[in-house]
Protein backbone atom coordinates (compact mmCIF):
# COMPACT_ATOMS: atom_id res chain seq x y z
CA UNK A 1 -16.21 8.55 6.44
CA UNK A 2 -14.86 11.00 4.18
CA UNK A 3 -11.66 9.58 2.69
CA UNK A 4 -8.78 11.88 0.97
CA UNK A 5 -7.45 11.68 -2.05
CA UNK A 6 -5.15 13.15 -5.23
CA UNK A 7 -6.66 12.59 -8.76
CA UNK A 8 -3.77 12.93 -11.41
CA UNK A 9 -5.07 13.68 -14.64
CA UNK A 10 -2.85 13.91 -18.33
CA UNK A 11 -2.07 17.23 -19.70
CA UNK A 12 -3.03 16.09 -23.23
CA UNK A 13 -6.76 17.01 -24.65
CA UNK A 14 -9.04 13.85 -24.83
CA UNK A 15 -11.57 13.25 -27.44
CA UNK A 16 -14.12 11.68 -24.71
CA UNK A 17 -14.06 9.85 -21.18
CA UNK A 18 -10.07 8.31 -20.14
CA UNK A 19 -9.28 5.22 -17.99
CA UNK A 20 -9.23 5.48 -14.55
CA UNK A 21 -6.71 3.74 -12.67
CA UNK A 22 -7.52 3.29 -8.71
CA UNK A 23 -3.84 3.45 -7.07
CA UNK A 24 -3.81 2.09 -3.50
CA UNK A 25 -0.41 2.58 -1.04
CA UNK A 26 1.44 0.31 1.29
CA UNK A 27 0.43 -0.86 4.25
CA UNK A 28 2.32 2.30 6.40
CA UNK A 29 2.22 4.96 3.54
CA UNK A 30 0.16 8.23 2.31
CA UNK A 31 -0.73 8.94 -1.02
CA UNK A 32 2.02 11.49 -1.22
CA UNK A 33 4.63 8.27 -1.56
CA UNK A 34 4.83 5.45 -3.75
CA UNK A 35 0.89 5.44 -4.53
CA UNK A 36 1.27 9.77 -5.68
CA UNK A 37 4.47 8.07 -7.38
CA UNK A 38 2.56 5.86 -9.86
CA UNK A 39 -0.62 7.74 -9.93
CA UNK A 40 1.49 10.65 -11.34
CA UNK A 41 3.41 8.50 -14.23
CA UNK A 42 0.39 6.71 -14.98
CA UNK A 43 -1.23 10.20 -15.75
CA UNK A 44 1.29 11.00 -18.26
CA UNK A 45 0.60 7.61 -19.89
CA UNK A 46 -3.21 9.14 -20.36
CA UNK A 47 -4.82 7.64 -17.50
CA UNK A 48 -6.75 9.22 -14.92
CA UNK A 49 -5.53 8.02 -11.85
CA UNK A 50 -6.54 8.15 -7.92
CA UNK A 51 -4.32 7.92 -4.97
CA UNK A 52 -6.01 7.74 -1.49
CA UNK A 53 -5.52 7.46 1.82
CA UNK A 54 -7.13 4.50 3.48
CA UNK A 55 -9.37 5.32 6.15
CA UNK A 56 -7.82 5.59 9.73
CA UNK A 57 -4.45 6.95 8.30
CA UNK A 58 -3.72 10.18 6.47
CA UNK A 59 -5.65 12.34 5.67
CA UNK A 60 -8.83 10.46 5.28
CA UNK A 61 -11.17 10.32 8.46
CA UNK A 62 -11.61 7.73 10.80
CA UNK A 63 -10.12 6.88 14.54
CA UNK A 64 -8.95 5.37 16.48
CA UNK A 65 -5.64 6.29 13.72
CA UNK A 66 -3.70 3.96 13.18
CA UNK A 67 -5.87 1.14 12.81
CA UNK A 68 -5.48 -1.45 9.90
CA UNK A 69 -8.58 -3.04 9.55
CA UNK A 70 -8.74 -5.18 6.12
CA UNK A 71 -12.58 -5.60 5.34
CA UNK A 72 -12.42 -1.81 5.20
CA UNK A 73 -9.78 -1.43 3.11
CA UNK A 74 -11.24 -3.22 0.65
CA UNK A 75 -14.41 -1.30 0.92
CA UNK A 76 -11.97 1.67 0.37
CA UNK A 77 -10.76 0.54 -2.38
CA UNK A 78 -14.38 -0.23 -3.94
CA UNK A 79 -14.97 3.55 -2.90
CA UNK A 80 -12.46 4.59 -4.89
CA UNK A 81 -14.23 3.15 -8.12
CA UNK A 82 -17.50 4.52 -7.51
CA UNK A 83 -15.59 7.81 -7.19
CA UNK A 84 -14.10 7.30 -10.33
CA UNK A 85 -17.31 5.95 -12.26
CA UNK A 86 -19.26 9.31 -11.01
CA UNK A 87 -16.64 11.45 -12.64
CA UNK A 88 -16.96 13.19 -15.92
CA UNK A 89 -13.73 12.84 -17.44
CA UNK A 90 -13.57 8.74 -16.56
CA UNK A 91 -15.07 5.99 -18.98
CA UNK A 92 -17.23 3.87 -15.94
CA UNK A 93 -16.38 0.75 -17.76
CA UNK A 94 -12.67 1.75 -18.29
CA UNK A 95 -11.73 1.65 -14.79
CA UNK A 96 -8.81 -0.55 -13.54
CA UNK A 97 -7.14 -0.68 -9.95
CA UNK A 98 -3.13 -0.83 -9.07
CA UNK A 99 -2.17 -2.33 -5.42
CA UNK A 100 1.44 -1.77 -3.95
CA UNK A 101 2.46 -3.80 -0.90
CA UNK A 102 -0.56 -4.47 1.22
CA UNK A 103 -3.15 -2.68 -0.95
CA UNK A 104 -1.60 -5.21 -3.84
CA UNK A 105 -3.39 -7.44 -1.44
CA UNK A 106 -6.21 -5.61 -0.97
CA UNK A 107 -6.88 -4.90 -4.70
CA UNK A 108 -7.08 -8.38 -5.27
CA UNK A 109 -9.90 -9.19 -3.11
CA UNK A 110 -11.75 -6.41 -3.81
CA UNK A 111 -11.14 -7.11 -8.21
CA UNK A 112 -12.82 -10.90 -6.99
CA UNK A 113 -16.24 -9.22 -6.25
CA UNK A 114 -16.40 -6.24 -7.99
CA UNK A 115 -17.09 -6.28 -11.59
CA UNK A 116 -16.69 -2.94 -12.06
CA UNK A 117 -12.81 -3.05 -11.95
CA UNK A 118 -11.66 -4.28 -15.39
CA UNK A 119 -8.07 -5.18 -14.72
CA UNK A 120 -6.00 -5.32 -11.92
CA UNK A 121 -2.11 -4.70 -11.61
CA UNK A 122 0.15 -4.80 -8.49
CA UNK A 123 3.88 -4.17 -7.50
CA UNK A 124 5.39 -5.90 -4.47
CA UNK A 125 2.20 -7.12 -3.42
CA UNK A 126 1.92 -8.70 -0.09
CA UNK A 127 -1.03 -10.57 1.67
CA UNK A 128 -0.46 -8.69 5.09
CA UNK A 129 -1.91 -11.36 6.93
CA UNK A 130 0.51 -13.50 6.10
CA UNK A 131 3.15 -11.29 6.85
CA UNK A 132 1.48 -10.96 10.03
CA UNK A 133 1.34 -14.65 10.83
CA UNK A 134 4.32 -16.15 9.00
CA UNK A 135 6.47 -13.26 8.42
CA UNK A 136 8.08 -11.06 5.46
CA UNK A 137 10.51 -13.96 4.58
CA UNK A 138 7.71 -16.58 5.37
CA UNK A 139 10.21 -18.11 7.81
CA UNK A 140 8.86 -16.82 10.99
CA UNK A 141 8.38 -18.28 14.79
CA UNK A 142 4.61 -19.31 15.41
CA UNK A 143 5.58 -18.00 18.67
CA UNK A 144 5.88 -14.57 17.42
CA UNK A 145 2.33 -14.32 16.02
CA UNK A 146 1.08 -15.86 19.07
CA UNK A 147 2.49 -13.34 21.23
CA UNK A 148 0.49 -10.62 19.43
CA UNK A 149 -2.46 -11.60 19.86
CA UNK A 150 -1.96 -11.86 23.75
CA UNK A 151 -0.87 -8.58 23.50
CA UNK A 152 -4.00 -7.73 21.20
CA UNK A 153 -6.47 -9.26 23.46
CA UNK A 154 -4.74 -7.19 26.45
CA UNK A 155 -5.30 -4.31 24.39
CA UNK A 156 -9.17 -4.65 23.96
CA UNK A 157 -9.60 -5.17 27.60
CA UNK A 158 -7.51 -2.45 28.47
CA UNK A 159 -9.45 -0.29 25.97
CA UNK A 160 -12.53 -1.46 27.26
CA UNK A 161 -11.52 -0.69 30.63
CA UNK A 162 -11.40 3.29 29.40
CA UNK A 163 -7.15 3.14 29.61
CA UNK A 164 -7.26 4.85 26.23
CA UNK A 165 -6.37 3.24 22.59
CA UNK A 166 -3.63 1.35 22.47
CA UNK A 167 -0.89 1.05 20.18
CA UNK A 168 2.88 -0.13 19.02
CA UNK A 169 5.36 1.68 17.36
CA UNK A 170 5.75 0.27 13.55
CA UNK A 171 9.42 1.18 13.11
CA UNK A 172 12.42 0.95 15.55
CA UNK A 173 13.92 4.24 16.51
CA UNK A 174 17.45 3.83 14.75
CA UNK A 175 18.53 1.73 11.20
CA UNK A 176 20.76 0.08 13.05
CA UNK A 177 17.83 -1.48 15.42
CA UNK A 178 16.07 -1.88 12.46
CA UNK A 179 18.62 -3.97 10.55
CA UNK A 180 18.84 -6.07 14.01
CA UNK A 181 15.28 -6.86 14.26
CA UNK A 182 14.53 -7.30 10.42
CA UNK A 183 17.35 -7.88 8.41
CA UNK A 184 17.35 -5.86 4.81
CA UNK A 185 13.99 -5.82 4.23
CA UNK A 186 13.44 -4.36 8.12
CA UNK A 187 16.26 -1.80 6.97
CA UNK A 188 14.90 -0.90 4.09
CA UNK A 189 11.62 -0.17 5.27
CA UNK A 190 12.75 1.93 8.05
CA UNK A 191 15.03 3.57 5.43
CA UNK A 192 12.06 4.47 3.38
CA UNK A 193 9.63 5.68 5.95
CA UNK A 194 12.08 7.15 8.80
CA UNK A 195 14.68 8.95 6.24
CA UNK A 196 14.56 11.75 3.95
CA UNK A 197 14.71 9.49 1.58
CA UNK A 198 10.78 9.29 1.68
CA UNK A 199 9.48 10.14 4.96
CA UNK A 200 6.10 11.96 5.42
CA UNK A 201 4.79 13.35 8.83
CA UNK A 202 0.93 11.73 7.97
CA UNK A 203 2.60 8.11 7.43
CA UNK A 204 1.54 5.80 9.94
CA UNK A 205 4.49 5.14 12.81
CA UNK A 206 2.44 3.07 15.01
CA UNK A 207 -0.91 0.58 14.85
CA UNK A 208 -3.51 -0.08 16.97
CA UNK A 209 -3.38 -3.26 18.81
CA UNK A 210 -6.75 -4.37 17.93
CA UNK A 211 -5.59 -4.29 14.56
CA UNK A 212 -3.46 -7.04 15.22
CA UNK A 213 -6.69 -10.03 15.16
CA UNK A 214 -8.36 -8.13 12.60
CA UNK A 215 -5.25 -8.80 10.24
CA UNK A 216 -4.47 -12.29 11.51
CA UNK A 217 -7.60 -13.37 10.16
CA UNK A 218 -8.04 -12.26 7.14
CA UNK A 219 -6.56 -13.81 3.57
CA UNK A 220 -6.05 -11.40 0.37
CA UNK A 221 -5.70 -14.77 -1.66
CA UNK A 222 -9.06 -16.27 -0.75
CA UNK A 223 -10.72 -16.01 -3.90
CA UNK A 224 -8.04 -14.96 -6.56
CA UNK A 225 -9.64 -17.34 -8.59
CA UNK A 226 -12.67 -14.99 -9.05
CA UNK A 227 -11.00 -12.51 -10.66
CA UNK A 228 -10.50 -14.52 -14.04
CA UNK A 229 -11.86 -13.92 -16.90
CA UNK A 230 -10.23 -10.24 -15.95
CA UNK A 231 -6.49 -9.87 -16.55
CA UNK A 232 -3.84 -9.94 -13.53
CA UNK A 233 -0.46 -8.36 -13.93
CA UNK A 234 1.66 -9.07 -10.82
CA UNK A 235 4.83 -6.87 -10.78
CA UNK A 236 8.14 -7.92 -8.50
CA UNK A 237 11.84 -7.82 -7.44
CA UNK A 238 14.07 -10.24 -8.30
CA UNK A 239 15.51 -9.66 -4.94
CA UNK A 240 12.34 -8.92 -3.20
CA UNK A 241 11.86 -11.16 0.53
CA UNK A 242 8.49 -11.02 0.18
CA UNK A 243 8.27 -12.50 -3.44
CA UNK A 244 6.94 -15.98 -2.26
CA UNK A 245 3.50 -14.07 -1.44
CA UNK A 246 3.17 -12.69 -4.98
CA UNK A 247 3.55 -16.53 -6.19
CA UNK A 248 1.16 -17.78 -4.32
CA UNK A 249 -0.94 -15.60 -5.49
CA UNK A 250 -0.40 -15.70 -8.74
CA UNK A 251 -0.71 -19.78 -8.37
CA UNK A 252 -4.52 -18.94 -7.07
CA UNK A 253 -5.40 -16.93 -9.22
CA UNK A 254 -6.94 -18.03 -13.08
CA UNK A 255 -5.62 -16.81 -16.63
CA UNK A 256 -5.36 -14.53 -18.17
CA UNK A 257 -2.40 -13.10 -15.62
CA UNK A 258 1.12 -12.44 -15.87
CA UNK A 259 4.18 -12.50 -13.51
CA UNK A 260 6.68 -10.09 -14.30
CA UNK A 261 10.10 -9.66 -12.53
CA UNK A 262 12.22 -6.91 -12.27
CA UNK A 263 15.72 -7.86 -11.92
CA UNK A 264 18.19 -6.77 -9.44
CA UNK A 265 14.88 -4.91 -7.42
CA UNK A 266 13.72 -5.34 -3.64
CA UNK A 267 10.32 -5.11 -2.07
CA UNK A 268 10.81 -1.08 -1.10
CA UNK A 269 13.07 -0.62 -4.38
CA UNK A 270 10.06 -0.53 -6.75
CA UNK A 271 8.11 2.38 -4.22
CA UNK A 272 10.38 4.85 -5.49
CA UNK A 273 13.96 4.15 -7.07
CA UNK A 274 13.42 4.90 -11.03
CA UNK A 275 15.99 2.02 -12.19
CA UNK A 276 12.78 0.13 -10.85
CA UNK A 277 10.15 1.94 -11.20
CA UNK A 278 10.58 3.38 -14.78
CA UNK A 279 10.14 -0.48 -16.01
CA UNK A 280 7.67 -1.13 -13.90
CA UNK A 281 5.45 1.59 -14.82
CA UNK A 282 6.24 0.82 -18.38
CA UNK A 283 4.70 -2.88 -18.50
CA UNK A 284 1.62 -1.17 -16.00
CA UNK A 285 1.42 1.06 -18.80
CA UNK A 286 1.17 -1.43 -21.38
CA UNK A 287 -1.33 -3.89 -19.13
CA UNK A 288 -3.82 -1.11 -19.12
CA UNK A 289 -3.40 0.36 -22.49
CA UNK A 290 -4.30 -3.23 -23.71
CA UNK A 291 -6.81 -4.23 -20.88
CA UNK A 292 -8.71 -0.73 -20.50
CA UNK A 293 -8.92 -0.11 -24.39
CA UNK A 294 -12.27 0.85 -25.65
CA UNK A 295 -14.36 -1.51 -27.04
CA UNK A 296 -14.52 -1.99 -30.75
C-alpha cells in the first residue's frame, strides 16, 4: 500500500546529507495536525523530517478505513525510514524517529528491532493497548474492555456474514457528552479533533470493530529494553492523565533515556498549544542535535 506523506525540509543550504526525523501522529490524527506541527519546527532546526499517514486513515491507502491495526503501524513506521534512507538529501545513518500519542507507542517498538533508527523521542506517548484495556487514567472497569470485545467478535461475524464493515464512532457528538463520558482528557480530545481548534475532515471519527482485538493484544512496552544502547527521550505533561504509561515505559526501557516534564501541560496540550510545544520542540531539538550528530 502506498502510504502519504509531507517531507519538511530547512530553508538553509547544507554542506552534505541532513538528519531525518520520522514523525508519526496520534492515534485519530493526519499528518496535517500535531505530526505536520513538529515535522515543520523540526525542519527549521535543520532536520529533514516526515509526517505520514498510517495506513487505513488519511490519505494513505488501505480499507476497510478506519482500522487500527498495530503490527502495521509499526511496519509503517519502519517504511518511513527506508523512505528516508533512499533519499538524497538524508544521511541513512542519521535517521531518528518522533512518536506522539499512540505512534509514541508505536515508535518504540519499532526503535527495539530496527537498527536503522538512531534515536528515538516521543511526546505524550501512550501504549494504546493499554488505554484500550485499562483506560486513559489506568483506572478503568475490566468490564468495559470486556464488553468490546463481545462487540468485536459480533462484528467479525457480522462482517463475515456480508452485513458490511463495521464500525463505532470515536468521539461523542457534543463537548458536553464528551466531558460526561471522559472527563478532561475525553473533553479535550473531542475539543481538539471536533473544533476549529484543530479539526481536519481526513481525521479518523470512527474505528473498525475488528480493530478492537487487534489492539487489546498487543503491548508497545514489550521490548523497550532493546532499544538501549540507543538514546530515549520521553517528553510529557505535568498534568497529562495518561502520564503513568510514559513511566512505565520509561521504567522498561535501558539507559541512556531521559524523562522530561513539561509543567502545567496535558496529554492534547503538547499537540498544538506553543506554551507547550515551543519547549518541547526545544529539548527534541537538542536530543537529536546531540544523538544524530555526525560521526567524528
Amino acid at each position: 500500500m502506498q502510504l502519504a506523506g509531507h517531507l519538511y525540509t530547512p530553508d538553509s543550504a547544507a554542506s552534505g546529507p541532513r538528519p531525518a526525523i520520522v514523525v508519526g501522529h496520534p492515534g485519530s490524527g493526519v499528518k496535517e495536525q500535531a505530526a505536520g506541527l513538529y515535522a515543520r519546527r523540526l525542519a527549521e532546526q535543520g532536520f529533514v523530517a516526515l509526517a505520514f499517514d498510517a495506513a487505513y486513515q488519511g490519505e494513505s491507502e488501505g480499507t476497510p478505513r478506519g482500522l487500527e491495526d498495530p503490527a502495521h503501524r509499526v511496519e509503517d513506521v519502519k517504511a518511513a525510514v527506508s523512505f528516508l534512507t533512499a533519499r538524497e538529501e538524508v544521511d541513512p545513518g542519521r535517521i531518528g524517529v518522533l512518536g506522539i500519542c499512540a505512534s509514541g507507542g508505536y515508535v518504540l517498538s519499532a526503535t527495539a528491532t530496527d537498527h536503522r533508527i538512531r534515536a528515538v523521542g516521543t511526546v505524550s506517548a501512550v501504549d494504546i493497548a493499554r488505554q484500550f484495556r485499562l483506560g486513559a487514567d489506568g483506572a478503568q472497569d475490566p468490564a468495559v474492555i470486556q464488553g468490546m470485545l463481545d462487540a468485536a467478535a459480533a462484528a467479525r461475524t457480522a462482517e463475515a456474514r456480508g452485513e458490511g464493515v463495521q464500525s463505532f464512532q470515536l468521539f461523542p457528538d457534543t463537548a458536553e457528552q464528551a466531558r460526561a463520558l471522559g472527563g478532561k482528557h475525553g473533553f479535550e480530545g473531542f475539543e481538539y479533533y471536533r473544533t476549529d481548534r484543530a479539526q481536519h475532515p481526513r481525521s479518523a471519527k470512527f474505528l473498525t470493530w475488528s480493530s478492537v482485538d487487534r489492539l487489546v493484544g498487543f503491548d508497545a512496552f514489550r521490548f523497550a529494553d532493546l532499544i538501549a544502547p540507543r538514546p530515549l527521550l520521553m517528553i510529557v505533561g505535568s498534568e497529562a492523565v495518561t502520564s503513568w504509561m510514559a513511566v512505565e515505559a520509561f521504567q522498561n526501557a535501558r539507559s541512556p533515556k531521559e524523562l522530561h516534564w513539561i509543567d502545567g501541560a496535558s496529554h492534547v496540550d503538547l499537540y498544538d498549544k506553543e506554551r507547550y510545544v515551543g519547549p518541547a520542540v526545544s529539548e527534541l531539538t537538542d536530543f537529536f542535535k546531540t544523538h544524530l550528530a555526525k560521526a567524528k
